[in-house]
PDB file of N, CA and C in Angstrom:
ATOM      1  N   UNK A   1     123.633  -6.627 107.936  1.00  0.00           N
ATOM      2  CA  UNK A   1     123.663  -5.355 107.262  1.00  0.00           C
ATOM      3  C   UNK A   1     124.841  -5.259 106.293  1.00  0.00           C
ATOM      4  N   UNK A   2     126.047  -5.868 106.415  1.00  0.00           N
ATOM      5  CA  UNK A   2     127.642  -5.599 105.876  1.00  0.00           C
ATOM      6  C   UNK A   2     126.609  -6.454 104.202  1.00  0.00           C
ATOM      7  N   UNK A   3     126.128  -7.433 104.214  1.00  0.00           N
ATOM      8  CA  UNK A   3     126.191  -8.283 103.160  1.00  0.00           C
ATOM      9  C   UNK A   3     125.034  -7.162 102.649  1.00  0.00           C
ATOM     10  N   UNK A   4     124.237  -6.467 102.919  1.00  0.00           N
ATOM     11  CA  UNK A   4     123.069  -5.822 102.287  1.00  0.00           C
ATOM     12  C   UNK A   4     123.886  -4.604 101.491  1.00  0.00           C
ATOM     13  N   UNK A   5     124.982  -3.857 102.087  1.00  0.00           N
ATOM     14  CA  UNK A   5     125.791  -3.101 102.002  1.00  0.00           C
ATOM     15  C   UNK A   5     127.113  -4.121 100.425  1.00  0.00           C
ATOM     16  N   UNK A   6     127.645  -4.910 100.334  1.00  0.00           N
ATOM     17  CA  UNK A   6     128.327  -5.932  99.586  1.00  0.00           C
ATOM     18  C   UNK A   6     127.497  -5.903  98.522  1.00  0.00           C
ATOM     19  N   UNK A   7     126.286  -6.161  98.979  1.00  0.00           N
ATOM     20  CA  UNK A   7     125.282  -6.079  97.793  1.00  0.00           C
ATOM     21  C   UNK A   7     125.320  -4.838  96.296  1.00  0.00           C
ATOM     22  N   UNK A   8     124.629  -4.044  97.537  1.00  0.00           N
ATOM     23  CA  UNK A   8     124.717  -2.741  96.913  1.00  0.00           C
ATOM     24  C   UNK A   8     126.391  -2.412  95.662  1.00  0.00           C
ATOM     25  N   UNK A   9     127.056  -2.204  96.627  1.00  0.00           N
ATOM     26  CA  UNK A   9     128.383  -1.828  95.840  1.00  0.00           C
ATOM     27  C   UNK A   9     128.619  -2.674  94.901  1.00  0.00           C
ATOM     28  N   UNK A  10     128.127  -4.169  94.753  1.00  0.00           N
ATOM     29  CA  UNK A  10     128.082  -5.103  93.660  1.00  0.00           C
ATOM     30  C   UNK A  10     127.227  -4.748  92.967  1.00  0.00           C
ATOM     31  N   UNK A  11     126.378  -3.976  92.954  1.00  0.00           N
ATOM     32  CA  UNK A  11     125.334  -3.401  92.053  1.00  0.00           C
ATOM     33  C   UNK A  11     125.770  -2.348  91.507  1.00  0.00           C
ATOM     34  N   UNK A  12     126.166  -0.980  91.946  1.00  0.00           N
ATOM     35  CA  UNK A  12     126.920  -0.095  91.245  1.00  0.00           C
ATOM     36  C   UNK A  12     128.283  -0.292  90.513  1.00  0.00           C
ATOM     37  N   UNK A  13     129.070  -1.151  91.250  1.00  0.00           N
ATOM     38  CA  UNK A  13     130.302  -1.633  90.346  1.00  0.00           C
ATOM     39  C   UNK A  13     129.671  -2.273  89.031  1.00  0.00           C
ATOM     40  N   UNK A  14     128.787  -2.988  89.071  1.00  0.00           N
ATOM     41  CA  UNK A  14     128.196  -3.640  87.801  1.00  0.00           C
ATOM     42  C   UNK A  14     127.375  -2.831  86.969  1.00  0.00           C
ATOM     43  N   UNK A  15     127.063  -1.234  87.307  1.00  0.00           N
ATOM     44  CA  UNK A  15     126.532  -0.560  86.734  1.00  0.00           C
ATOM     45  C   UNK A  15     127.398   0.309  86.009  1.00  0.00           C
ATOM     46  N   UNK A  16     128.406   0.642  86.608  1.00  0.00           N
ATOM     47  CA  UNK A  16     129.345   1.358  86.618  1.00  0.00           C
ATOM     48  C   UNK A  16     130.362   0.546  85.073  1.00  0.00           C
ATOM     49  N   UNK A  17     130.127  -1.334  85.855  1.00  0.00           N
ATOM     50  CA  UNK A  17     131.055  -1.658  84.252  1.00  0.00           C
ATOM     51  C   UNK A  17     130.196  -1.313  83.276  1.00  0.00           C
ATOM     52  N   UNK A  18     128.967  -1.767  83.104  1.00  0.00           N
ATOM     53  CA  UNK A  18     128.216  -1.292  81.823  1.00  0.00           C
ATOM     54  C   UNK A  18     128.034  -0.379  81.365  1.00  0.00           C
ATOM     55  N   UNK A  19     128.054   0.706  81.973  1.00  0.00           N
ATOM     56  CA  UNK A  19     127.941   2.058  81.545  1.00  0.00           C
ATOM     57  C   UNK A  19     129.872   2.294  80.607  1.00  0.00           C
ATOM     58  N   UNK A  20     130.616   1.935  81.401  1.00  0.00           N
ATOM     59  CA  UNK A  20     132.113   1.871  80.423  1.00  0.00           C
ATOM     60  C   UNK A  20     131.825   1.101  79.363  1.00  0.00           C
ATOM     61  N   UNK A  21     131.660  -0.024  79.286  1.00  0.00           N
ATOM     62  CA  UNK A  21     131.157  -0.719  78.419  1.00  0.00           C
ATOM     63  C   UNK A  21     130.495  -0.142  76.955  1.00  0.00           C
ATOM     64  N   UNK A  22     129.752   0.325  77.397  1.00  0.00           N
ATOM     65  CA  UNK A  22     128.953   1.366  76.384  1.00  0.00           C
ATOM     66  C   UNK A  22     129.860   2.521  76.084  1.00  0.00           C
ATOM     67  N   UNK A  23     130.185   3.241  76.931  1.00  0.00           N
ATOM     68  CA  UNK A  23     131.050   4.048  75.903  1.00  0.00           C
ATOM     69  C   UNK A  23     132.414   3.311  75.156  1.00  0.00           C
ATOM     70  N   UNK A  24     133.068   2.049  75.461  1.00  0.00           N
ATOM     71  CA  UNK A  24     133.976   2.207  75.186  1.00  0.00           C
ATOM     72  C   UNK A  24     133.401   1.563  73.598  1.00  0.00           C
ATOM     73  N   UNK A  25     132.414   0.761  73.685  1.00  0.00           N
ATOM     74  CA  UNK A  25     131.581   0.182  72.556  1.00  0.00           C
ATOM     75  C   UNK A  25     131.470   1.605  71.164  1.00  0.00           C
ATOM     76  N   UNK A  26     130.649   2.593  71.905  1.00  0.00           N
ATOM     77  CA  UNK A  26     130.690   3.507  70.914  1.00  0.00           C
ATOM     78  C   UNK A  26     132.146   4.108  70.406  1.00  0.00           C
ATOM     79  N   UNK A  27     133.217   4.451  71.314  1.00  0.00           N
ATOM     80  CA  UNK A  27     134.493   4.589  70.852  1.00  0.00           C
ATOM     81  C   UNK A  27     134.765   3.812  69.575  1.00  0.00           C
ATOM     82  N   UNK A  28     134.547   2.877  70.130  1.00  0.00           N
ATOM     83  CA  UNK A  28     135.028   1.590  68.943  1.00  0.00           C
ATOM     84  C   UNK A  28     134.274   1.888  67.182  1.00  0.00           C
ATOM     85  N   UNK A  29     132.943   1.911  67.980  1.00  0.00           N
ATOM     86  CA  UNK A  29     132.129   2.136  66.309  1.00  0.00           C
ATOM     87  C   UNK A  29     132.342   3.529  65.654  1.00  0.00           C
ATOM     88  N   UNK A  30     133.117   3.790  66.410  1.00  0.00           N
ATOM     89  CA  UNK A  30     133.498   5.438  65.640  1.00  0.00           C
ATOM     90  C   UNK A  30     134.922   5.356  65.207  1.00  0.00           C
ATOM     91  N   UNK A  31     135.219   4.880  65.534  1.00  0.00           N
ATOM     92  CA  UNK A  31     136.574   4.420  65.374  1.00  0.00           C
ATOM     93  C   UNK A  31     136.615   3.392  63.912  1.00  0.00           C
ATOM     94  N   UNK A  32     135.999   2.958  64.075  1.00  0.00           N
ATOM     95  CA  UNK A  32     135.518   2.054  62.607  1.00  0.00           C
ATOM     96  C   UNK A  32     135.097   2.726  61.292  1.00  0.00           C
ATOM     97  N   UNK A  33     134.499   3.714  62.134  1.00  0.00           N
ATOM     98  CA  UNK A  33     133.436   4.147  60.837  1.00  0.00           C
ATOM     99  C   UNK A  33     134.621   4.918  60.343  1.00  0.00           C
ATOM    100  N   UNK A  34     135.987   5.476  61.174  1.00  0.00           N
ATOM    101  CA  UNK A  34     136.415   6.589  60.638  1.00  0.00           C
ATOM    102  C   UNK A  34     138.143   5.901  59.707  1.00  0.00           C
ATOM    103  N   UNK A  35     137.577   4.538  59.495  1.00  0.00           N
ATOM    104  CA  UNK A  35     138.519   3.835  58.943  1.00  0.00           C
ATOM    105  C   UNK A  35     139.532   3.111  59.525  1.00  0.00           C
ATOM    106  N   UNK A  36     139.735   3.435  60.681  1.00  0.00           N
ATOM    107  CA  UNK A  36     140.769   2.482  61.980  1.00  0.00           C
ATOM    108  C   UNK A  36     140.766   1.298  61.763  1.00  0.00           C
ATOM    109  N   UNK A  37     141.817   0.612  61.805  1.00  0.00           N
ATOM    110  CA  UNK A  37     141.431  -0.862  62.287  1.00  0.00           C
ATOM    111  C   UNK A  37     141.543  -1.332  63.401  1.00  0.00           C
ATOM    112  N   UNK A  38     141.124  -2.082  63.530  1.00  0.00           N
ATOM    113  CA  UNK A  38     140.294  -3.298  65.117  1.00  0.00           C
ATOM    114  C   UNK A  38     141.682  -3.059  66.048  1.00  0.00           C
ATOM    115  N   UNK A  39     142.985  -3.627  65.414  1.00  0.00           N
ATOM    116  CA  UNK A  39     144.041  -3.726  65.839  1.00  0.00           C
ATOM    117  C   UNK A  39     144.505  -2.558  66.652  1.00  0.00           C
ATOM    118  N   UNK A  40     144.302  -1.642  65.310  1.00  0.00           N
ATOM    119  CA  UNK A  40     145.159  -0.093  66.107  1.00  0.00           C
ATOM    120  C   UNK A  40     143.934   0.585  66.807  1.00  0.00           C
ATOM    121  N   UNK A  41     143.156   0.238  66.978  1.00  0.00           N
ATOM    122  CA  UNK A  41     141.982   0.575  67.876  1.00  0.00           C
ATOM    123  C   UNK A  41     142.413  -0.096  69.122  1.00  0.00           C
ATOM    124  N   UNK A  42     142.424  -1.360  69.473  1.00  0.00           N
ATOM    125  CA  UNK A  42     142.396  -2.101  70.407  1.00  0.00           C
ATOM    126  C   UNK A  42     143.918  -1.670  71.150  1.00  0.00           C
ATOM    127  N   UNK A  43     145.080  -1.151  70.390  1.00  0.00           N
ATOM    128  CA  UNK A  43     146.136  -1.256  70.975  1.00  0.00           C
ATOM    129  C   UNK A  43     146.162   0.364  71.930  1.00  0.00           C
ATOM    130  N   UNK A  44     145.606   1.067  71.227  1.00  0.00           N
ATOM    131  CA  UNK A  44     145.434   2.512  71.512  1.00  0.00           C
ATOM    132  C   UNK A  44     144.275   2.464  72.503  1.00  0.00           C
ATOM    133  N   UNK A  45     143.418   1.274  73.098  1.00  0.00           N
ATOM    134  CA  UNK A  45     142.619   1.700  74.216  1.00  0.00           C
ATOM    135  C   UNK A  45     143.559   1.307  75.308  1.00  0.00           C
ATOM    136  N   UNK A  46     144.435  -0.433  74.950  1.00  0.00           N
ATOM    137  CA  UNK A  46     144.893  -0.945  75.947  1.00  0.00           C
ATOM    138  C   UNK A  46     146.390   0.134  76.712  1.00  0.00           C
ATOM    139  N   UNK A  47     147.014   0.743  75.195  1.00  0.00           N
ATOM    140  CA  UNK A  47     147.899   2.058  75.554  1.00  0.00           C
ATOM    141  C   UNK A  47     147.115   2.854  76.467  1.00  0.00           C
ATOM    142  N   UNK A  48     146.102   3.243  76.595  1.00  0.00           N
ATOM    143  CA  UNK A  48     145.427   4.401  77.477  1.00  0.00           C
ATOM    144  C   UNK A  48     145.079   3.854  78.755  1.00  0.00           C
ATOM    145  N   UNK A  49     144.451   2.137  78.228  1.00  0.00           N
ATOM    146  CA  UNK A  49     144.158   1.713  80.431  1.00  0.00           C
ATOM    147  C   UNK A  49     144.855   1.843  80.842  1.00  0.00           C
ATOM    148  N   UNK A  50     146.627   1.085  80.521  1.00  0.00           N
ATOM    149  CA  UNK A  50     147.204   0.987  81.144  1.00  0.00           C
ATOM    150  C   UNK A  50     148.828   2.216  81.674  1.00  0.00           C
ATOM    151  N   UNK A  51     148.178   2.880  80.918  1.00  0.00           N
ATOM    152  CA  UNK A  51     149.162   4.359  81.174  1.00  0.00           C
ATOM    153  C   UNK A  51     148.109   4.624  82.687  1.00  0.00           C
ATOM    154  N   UNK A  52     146.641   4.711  81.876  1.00  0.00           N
ATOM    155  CA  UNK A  52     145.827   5.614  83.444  1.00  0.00           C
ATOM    156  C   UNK A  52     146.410   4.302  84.792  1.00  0.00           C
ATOM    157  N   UNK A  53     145.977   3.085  84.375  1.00  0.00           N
ATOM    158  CA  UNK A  53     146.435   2.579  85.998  1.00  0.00           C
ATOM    159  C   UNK A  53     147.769   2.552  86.396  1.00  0.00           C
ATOM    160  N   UNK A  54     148.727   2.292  85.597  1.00  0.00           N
ATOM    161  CA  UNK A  54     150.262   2.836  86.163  1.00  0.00           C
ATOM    162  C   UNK A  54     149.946   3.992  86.828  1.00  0.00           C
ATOM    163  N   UNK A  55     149.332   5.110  86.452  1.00  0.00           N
ATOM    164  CA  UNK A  55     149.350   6.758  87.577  1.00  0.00           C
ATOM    165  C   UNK A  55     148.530   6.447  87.941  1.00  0.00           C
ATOM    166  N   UNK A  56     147.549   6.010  88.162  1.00  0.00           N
ATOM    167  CA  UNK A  56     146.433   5.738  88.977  1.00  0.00           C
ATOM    168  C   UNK A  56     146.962   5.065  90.605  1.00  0.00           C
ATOM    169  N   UNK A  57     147.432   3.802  90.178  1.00  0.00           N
ATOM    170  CA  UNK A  57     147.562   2.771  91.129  1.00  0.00           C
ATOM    171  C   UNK A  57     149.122   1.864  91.062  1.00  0.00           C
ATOM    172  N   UNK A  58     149.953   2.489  90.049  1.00  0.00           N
ATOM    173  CA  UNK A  58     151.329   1.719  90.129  1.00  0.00           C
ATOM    174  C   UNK A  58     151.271   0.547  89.333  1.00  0.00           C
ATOM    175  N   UNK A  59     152.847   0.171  89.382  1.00  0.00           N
ATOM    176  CA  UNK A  59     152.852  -0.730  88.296  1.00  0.00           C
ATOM    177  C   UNK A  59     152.571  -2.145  88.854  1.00  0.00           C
ATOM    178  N   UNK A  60     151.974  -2.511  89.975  1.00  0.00           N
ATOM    179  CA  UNK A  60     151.884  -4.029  90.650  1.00  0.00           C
ATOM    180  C   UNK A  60     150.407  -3.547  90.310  1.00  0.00           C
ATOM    181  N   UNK A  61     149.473  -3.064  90.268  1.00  0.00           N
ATOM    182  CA  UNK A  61     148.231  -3.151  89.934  1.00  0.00           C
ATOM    183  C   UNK A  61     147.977  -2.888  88.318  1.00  0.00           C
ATOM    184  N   UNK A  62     148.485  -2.683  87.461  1.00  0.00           N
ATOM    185  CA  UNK A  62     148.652  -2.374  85.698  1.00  0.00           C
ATOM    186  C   UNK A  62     148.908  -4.113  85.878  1.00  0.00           C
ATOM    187  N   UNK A  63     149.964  -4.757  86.379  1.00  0.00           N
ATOM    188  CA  UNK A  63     150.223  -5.908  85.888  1.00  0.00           C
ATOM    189  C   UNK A  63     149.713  -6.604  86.013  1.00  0.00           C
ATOM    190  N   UNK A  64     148.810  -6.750  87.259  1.00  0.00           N
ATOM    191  CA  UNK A  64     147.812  -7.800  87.993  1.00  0.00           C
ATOM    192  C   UNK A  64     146.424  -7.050  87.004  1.00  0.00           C
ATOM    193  N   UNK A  65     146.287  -6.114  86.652  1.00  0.00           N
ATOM    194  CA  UNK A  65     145.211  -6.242  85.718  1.00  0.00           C
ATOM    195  C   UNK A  65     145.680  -7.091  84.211  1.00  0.00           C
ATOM    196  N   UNK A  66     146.710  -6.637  83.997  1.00  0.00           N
ATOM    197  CA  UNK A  66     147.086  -7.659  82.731  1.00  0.00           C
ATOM    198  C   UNK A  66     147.446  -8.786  83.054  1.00  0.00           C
ATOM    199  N   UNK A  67     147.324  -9.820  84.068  1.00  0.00           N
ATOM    200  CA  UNK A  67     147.590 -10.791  84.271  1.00  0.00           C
ATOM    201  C   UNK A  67     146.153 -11.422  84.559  1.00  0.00           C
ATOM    202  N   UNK A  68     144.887 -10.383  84.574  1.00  0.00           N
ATOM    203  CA  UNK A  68     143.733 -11.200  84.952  1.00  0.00           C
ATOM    204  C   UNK A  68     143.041 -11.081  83.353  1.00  0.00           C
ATOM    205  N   UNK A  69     144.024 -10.101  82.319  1.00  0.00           N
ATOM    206  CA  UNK A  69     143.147 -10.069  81.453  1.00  0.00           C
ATOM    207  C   UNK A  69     143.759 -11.413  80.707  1.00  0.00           C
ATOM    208  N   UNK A  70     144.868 -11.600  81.043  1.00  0.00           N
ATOM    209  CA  UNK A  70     145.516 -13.031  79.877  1.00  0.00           C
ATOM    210  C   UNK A  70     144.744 -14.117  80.008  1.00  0.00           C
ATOM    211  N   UNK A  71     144.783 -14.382  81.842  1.00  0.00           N
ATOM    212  CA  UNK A  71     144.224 -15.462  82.121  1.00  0.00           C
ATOM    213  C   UNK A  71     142.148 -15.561  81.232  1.00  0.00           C
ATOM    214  N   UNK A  72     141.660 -14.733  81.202  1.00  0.00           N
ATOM    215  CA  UNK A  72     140.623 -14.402  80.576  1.00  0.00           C
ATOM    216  C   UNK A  72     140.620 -14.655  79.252  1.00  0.00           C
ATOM    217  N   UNK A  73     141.572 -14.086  78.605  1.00  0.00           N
ATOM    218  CA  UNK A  73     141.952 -14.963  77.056  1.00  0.00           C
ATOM    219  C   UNK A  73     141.875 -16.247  77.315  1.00  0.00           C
ATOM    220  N   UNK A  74     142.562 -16.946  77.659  1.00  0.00           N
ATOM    221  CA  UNK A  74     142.986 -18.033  77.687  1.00  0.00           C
ATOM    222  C   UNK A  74     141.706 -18.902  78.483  1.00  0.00           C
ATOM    223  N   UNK A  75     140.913 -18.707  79.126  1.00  0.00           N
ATOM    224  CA  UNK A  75     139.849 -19.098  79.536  1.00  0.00           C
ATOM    225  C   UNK A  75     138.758 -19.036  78.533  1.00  0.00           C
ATOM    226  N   UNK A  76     138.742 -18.530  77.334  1.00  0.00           N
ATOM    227  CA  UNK A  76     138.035 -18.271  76.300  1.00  0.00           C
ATOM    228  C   UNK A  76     137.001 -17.043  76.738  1.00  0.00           C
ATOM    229  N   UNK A  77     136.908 -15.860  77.567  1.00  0.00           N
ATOM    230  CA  UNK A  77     135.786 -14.915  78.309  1.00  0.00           C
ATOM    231  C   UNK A  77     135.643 -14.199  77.152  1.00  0.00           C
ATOM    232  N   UNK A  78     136.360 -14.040  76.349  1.00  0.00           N
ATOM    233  CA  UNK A  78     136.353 -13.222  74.984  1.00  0.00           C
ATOM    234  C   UNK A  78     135.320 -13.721  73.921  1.00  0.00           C
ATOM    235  N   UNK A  79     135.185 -14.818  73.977  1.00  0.00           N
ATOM    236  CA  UNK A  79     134.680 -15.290  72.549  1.00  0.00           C
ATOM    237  C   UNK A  79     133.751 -14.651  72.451  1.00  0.00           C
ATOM    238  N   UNK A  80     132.855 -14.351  70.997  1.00  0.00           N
ATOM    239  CA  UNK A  80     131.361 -13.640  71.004  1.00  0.00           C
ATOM    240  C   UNK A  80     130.386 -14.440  71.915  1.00  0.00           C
ATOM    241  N   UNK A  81     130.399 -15.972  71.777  1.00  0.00           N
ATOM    242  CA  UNK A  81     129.139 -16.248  72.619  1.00  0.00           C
ATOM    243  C   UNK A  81     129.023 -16.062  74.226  1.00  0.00           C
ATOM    244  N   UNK A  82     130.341 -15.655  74.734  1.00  0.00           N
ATOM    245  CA  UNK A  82     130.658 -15.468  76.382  1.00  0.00           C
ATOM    246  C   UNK A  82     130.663 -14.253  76.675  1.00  0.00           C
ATOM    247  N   UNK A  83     130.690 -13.173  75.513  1.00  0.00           N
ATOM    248  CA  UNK A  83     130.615 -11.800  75.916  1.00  0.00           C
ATOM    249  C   UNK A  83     129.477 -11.347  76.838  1.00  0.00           C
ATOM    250  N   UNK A  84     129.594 -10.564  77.716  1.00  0.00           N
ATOM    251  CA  UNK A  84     128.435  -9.865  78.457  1.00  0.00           C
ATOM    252  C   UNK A  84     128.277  -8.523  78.364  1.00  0.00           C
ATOM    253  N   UNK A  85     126.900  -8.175  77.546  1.00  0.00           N
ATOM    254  CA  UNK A  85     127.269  -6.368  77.493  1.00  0.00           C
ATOM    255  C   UNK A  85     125.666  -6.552  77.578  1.00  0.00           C
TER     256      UNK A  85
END
């Protein structure tokens, strides 16, 4: 039953990313359209995750998220052909 249950919550967490996903996608294209660039777009979302998880969850969880996002750069998860949306 625990793994049928594992399941599940792996299903809403994965629903849950796509649905962010999508909005943060439309953020972006509005953000474009309204002359922004990529840069000061991108710096002003990563300013906002990581203000919310510092109050969210402290600064050992802000860092360990930026330490899984480097390693992700550097793994190439970014490129267009590895994207998942």
């Amino acid at each position: 039953m625990e793994h049928a249950v594992n399941d599940i919550d792996a299903l809403v967490r994965e629903e849950k990313r796509l649905t962010a996903v999508e909005s943060h996608s439309e953020a972006w294209a509005e953000g474009l359209s309204a002359g922004i660039e990529p840069e000061i777009i991108a710096e002003a979302a990563l300013e906002t995750a990581f203000g919310e998880m510092l109050r969210a969850n402290g600064e050992t969880s802000a860092l360990a998220l930026l330490d899984r996002m480097r390693e992700k750069v550097i793994a190439g998860a970014f490129e267009p052909e590895r994207l998942r949306h």
